[in-house]
PDB file of N, CA and C in Angstrom:
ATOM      1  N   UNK A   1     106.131 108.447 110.956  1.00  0.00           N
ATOM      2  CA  UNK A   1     106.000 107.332 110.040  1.00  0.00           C
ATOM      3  C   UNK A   1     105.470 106.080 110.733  1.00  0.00           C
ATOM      4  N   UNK A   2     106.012 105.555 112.248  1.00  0.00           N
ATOM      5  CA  UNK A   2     105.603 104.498 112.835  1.00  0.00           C
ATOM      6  C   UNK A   2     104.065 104.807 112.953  1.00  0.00           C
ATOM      7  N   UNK A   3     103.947 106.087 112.946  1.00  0.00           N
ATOM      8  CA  UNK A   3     102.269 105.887 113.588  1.00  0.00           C
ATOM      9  C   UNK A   3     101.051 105.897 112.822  1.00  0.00           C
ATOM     10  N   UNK A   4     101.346 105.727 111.965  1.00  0.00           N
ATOM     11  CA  UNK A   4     100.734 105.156 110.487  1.00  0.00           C
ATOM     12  C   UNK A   4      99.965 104.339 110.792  1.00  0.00           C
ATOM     13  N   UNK A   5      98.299 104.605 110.772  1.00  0.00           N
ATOM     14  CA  UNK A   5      97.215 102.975 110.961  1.00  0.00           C
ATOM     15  C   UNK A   5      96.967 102.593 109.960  1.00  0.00           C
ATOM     16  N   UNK A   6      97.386 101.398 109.664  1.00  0.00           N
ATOM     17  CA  UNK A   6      96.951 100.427 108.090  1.00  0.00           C
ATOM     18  C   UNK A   6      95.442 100.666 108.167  1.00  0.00           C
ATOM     19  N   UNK A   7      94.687 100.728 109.041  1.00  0.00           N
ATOM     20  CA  UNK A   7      93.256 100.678 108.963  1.00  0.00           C
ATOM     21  C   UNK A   7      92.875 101.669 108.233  1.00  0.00           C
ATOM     22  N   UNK A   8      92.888 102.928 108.128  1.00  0.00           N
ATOM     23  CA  UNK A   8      93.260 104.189 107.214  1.00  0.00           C
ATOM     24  C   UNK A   8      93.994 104.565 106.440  1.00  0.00           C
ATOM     25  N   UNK A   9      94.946 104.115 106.216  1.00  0.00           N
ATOM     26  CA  UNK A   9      95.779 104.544 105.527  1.00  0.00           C
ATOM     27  C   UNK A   9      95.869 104.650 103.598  1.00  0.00           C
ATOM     28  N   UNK A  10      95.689 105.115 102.793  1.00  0.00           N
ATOM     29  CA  UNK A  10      95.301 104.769 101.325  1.00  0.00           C
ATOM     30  C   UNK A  10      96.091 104.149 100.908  1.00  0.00           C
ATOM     31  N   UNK A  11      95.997 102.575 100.522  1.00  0.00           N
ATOM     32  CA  UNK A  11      96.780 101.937 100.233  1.00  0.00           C
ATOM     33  C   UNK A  11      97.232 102.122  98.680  1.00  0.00           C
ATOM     34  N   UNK A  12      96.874 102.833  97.928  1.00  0.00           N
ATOM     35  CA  UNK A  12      97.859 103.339  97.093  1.00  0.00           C
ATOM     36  C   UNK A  12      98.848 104.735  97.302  1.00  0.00           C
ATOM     37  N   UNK A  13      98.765 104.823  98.057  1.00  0.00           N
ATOM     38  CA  UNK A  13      99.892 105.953  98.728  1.00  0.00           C
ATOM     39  C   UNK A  13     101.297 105.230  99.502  1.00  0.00           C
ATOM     40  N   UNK A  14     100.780 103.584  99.209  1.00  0.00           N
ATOM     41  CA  UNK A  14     102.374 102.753  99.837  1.00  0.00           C
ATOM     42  C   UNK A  14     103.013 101.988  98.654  1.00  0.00           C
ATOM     43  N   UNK A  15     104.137 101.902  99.181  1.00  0.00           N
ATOM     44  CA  UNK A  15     105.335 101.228  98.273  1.00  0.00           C
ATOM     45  C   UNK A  15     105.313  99.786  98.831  1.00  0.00           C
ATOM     46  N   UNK A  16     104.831  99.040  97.406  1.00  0.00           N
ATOM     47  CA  UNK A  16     104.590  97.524  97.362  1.00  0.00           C
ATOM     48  C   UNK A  16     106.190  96.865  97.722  1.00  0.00           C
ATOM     49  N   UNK A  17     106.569  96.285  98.446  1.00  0.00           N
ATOM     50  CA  UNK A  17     107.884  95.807  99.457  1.00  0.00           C
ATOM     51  C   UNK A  17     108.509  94.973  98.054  1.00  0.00           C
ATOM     52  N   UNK A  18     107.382  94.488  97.134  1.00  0.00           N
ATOM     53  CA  UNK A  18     108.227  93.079  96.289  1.00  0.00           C
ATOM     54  C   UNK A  18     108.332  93.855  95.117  1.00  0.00           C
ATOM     55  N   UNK A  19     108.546  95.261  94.583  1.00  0.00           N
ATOM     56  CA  UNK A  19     108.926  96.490  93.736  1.00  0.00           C
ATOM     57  C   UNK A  19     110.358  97.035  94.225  1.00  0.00           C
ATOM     58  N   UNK A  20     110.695  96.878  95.610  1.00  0.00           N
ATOM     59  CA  UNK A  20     111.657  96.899  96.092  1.00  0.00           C
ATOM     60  C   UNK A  20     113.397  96.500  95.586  1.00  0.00           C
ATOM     61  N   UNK A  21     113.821  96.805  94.953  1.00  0.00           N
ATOM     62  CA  UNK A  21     115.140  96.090  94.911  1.00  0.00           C
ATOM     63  C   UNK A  21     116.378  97.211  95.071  1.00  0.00           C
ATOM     64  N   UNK A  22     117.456  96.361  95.833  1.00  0.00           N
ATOM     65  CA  UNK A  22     118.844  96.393  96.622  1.00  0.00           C
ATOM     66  C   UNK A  22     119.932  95.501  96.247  1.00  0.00           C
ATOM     67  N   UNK A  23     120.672  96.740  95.160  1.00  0.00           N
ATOM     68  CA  UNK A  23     122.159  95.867  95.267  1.00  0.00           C
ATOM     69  C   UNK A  23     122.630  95.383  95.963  1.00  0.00           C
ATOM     70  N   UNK A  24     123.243  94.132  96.658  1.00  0.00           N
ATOM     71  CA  UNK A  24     123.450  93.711  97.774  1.00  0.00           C
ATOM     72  C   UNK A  24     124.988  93.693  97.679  1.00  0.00           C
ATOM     73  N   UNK A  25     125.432  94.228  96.723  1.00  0.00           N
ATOM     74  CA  UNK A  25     127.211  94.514  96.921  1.00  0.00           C
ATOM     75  C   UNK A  25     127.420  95.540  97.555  1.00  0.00           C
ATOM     76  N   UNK A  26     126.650  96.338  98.197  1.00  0.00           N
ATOM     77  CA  UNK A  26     126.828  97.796  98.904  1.00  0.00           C
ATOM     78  C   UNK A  26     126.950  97.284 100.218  1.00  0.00           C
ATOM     79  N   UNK A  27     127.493  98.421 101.424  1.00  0.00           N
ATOM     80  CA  UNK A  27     127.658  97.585 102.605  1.00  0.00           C
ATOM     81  C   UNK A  27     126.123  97.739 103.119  1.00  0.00           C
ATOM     82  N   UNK A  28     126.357  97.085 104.450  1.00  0.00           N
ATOM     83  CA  UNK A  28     124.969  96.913 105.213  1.00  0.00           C
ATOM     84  C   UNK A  28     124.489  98.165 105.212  1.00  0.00           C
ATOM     85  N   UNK A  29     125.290  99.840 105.872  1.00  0.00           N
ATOM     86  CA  UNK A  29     124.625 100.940 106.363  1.00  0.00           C
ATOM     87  C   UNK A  29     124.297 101.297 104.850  1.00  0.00           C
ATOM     88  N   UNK A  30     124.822 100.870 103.528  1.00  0.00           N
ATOM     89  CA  UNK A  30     124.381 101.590 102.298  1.00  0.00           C
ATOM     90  C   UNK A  30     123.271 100.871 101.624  1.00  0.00           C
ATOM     91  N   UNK A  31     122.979  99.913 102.106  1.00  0.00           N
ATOM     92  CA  UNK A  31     121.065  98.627 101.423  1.00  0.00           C
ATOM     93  C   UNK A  31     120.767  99.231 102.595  1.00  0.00           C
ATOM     94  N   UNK A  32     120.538  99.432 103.703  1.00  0.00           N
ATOM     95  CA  UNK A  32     119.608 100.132 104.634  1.00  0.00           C
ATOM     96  C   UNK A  32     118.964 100.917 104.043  1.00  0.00           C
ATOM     97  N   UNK A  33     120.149 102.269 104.054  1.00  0.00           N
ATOM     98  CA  UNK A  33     119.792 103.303 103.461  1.00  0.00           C
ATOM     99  C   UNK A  33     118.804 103.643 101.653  1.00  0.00           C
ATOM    100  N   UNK A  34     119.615 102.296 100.752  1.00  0.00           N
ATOM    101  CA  UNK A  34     118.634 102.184  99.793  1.00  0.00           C
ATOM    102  C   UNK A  34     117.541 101.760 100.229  1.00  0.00           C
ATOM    103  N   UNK A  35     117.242 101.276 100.969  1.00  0.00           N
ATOM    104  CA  UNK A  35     116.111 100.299 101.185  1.00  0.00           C
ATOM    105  C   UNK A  35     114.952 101.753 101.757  1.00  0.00           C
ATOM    106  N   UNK A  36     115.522 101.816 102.851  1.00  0.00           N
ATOM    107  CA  UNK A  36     114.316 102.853 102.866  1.00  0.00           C
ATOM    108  C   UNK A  36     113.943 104.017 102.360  1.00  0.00           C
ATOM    109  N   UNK A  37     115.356 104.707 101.437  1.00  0.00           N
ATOM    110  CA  UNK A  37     114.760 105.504 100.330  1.00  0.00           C
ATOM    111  C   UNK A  37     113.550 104.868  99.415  1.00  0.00           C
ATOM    112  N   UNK A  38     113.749 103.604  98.922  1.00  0.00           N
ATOM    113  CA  UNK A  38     112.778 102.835  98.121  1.00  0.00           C
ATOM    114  C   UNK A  38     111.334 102.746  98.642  1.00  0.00           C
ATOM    115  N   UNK A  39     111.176 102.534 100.016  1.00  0.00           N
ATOM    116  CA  UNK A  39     110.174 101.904 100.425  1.00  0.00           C
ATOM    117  C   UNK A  39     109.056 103.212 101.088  1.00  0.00           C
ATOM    118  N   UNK A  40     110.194 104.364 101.371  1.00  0.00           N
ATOM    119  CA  UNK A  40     109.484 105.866 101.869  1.00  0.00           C
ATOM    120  C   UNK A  40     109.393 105.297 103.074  1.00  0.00           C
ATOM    121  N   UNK A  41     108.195 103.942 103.582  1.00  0.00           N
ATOM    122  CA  UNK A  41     107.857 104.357 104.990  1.00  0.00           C
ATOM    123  C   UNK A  41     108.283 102.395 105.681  1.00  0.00           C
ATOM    124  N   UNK A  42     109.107 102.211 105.988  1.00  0.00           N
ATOM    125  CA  UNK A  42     109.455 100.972 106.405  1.00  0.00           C
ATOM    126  C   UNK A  42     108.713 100.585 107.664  1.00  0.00           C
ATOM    127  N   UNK A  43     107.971 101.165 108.159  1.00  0.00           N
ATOM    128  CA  UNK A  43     106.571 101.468 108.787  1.00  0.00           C
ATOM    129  C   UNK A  43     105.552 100.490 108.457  1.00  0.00           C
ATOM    130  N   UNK A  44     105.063 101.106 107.501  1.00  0.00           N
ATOM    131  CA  UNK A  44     103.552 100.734 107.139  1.00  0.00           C
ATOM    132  C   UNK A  44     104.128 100.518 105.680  1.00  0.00           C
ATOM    133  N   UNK A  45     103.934  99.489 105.057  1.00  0.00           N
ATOM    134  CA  UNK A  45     103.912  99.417 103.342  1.00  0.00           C
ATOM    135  C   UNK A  45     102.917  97.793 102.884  1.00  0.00           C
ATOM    136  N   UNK A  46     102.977  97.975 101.512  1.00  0.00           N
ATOM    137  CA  UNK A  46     102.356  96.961 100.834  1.00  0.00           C
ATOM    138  C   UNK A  46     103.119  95.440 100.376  1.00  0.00           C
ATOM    139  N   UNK A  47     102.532  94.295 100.384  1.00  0.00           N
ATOM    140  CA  UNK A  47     102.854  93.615 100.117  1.00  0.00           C
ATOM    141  C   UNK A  47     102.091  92.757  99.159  1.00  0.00           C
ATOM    142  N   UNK A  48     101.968  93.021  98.198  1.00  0.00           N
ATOM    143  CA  UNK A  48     100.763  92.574  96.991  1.00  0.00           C
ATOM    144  C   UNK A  48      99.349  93.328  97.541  1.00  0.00           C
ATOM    145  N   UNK A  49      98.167  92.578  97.898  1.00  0.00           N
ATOM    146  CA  UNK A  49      97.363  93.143  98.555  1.00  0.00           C
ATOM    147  C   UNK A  49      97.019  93.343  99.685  1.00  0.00           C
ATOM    148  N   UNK A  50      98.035  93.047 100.408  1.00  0.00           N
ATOM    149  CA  UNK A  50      98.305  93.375 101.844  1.00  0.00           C
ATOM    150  C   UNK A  50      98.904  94.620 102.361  1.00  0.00           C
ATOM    151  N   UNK A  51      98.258  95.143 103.076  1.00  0.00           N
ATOM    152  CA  UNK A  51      99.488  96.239 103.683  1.00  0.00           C
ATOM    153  C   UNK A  51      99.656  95.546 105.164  1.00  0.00           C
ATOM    154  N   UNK A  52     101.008  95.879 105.179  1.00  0.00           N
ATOM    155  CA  UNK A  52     101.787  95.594 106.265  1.00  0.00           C
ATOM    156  C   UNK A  52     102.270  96.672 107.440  1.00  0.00           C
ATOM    157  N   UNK A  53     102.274  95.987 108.821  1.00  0.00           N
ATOM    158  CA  UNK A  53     102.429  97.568 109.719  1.00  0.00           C
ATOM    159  C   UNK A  53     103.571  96.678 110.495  1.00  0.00           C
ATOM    160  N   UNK A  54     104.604  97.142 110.197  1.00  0.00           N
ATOM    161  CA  UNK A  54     106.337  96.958 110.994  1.00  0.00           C
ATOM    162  C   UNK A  54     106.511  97.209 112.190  1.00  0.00           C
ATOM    163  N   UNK A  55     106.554  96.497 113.163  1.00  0.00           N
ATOM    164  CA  UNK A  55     107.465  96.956 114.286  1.00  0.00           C
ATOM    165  C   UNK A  55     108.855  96.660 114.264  1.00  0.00           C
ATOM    166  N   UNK A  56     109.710  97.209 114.897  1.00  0.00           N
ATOM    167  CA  UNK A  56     111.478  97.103 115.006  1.00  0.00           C
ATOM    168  C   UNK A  56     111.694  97.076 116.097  1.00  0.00           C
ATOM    169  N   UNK A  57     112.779  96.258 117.051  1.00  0.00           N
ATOM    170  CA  UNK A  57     113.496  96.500 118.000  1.00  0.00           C
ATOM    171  C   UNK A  57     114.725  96.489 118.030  1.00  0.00           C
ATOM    172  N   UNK A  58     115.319  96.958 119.318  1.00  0.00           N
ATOM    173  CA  UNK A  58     116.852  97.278 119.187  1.00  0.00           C
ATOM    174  C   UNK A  58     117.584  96.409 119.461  1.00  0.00           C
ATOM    175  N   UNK A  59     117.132  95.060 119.831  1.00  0.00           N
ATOM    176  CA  UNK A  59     117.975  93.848 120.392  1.00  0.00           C
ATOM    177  C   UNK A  59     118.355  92.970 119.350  1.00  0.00           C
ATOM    178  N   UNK A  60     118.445  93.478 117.950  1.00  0.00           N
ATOM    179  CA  UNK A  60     119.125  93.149 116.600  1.00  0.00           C
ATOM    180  C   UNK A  60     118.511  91.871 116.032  1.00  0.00           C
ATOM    181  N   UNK A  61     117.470  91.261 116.776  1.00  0.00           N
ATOM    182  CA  UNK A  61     117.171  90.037 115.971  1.00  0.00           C
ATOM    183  C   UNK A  61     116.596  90.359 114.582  1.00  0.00           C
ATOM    184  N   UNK A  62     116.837  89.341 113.634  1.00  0.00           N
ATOM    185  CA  UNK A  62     116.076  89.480 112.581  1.00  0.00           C
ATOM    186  C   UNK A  62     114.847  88.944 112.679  1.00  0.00           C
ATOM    187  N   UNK A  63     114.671  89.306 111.341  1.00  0.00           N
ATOM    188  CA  UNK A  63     113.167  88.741 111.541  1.00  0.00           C
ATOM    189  C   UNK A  63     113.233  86.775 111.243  1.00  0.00           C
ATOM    190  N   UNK A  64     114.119  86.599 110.136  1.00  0.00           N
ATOM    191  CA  UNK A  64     114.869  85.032 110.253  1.00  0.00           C
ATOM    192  C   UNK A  64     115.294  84.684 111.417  1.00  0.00           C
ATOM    193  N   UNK A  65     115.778  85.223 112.000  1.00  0.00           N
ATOM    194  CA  UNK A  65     116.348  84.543 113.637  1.00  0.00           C
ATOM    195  C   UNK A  65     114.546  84.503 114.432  1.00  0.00           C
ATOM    196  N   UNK A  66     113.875  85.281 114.452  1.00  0.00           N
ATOM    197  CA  UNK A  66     112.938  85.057 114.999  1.00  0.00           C
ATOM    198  C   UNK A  66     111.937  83.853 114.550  1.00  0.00           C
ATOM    199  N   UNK A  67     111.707  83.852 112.795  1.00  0.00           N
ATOM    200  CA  UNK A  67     110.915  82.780 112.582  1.00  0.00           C
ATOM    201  C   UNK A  67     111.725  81.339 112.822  1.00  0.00           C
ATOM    202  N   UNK A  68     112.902  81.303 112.793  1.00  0.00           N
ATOM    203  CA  UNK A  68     113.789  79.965 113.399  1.00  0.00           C
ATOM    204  C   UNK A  68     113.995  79.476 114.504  1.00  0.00           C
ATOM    205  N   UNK A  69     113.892  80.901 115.455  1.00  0.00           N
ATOM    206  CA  UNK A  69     113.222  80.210 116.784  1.00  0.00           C
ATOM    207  C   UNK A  69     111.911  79.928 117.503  1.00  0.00           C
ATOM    208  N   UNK A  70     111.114  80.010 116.567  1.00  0.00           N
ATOM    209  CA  UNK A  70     109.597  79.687 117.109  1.00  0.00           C
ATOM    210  C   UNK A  70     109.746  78.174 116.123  1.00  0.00           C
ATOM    211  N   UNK A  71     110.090  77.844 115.244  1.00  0.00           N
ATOM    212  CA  UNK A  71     110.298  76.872 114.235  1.00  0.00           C
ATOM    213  C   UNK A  71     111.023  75.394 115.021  1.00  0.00           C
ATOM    214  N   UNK A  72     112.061  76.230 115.254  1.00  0.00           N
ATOM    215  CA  UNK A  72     113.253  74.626 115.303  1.00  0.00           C
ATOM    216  C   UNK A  72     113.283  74.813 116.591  1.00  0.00           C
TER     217      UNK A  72
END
């Protein structure tokens, strides 16, 4: 799934991210788990007419903790 090139990839074959929705009364490991049933490839997906290509790391930052520290 990570190795997915947006450059190729048919962008109607991805799940638009803002089609997305997550009860957020479930715990964290159970919106994970919805989340990427929803999205198929948390990888590579769409964002209106954008497709988007995800990287993740294991040192837990979010992606908010990251835009707040380049910010403030």
């Amino acid at each position: 799934m990570q190795n997915v090139d947006p450059l190729t990839v048919t962008a109607d074959n991805l799940v638009d991210i803002n089609d997305i929705t997550v009860n957020k009364e479930l715990s964290k490991a159970e919106r994970i788990a919805e989340f990427i049933k929803q999205i198929k490839n948390p990888y590579c997906f769409k964002c209106g007419n954008f497709i988007v290509k995800a990287r993740y790391t294991d040192n837990g930052l979010s992606m908010e903790d990251c835009l707040q520290s380049i910010i403030l």
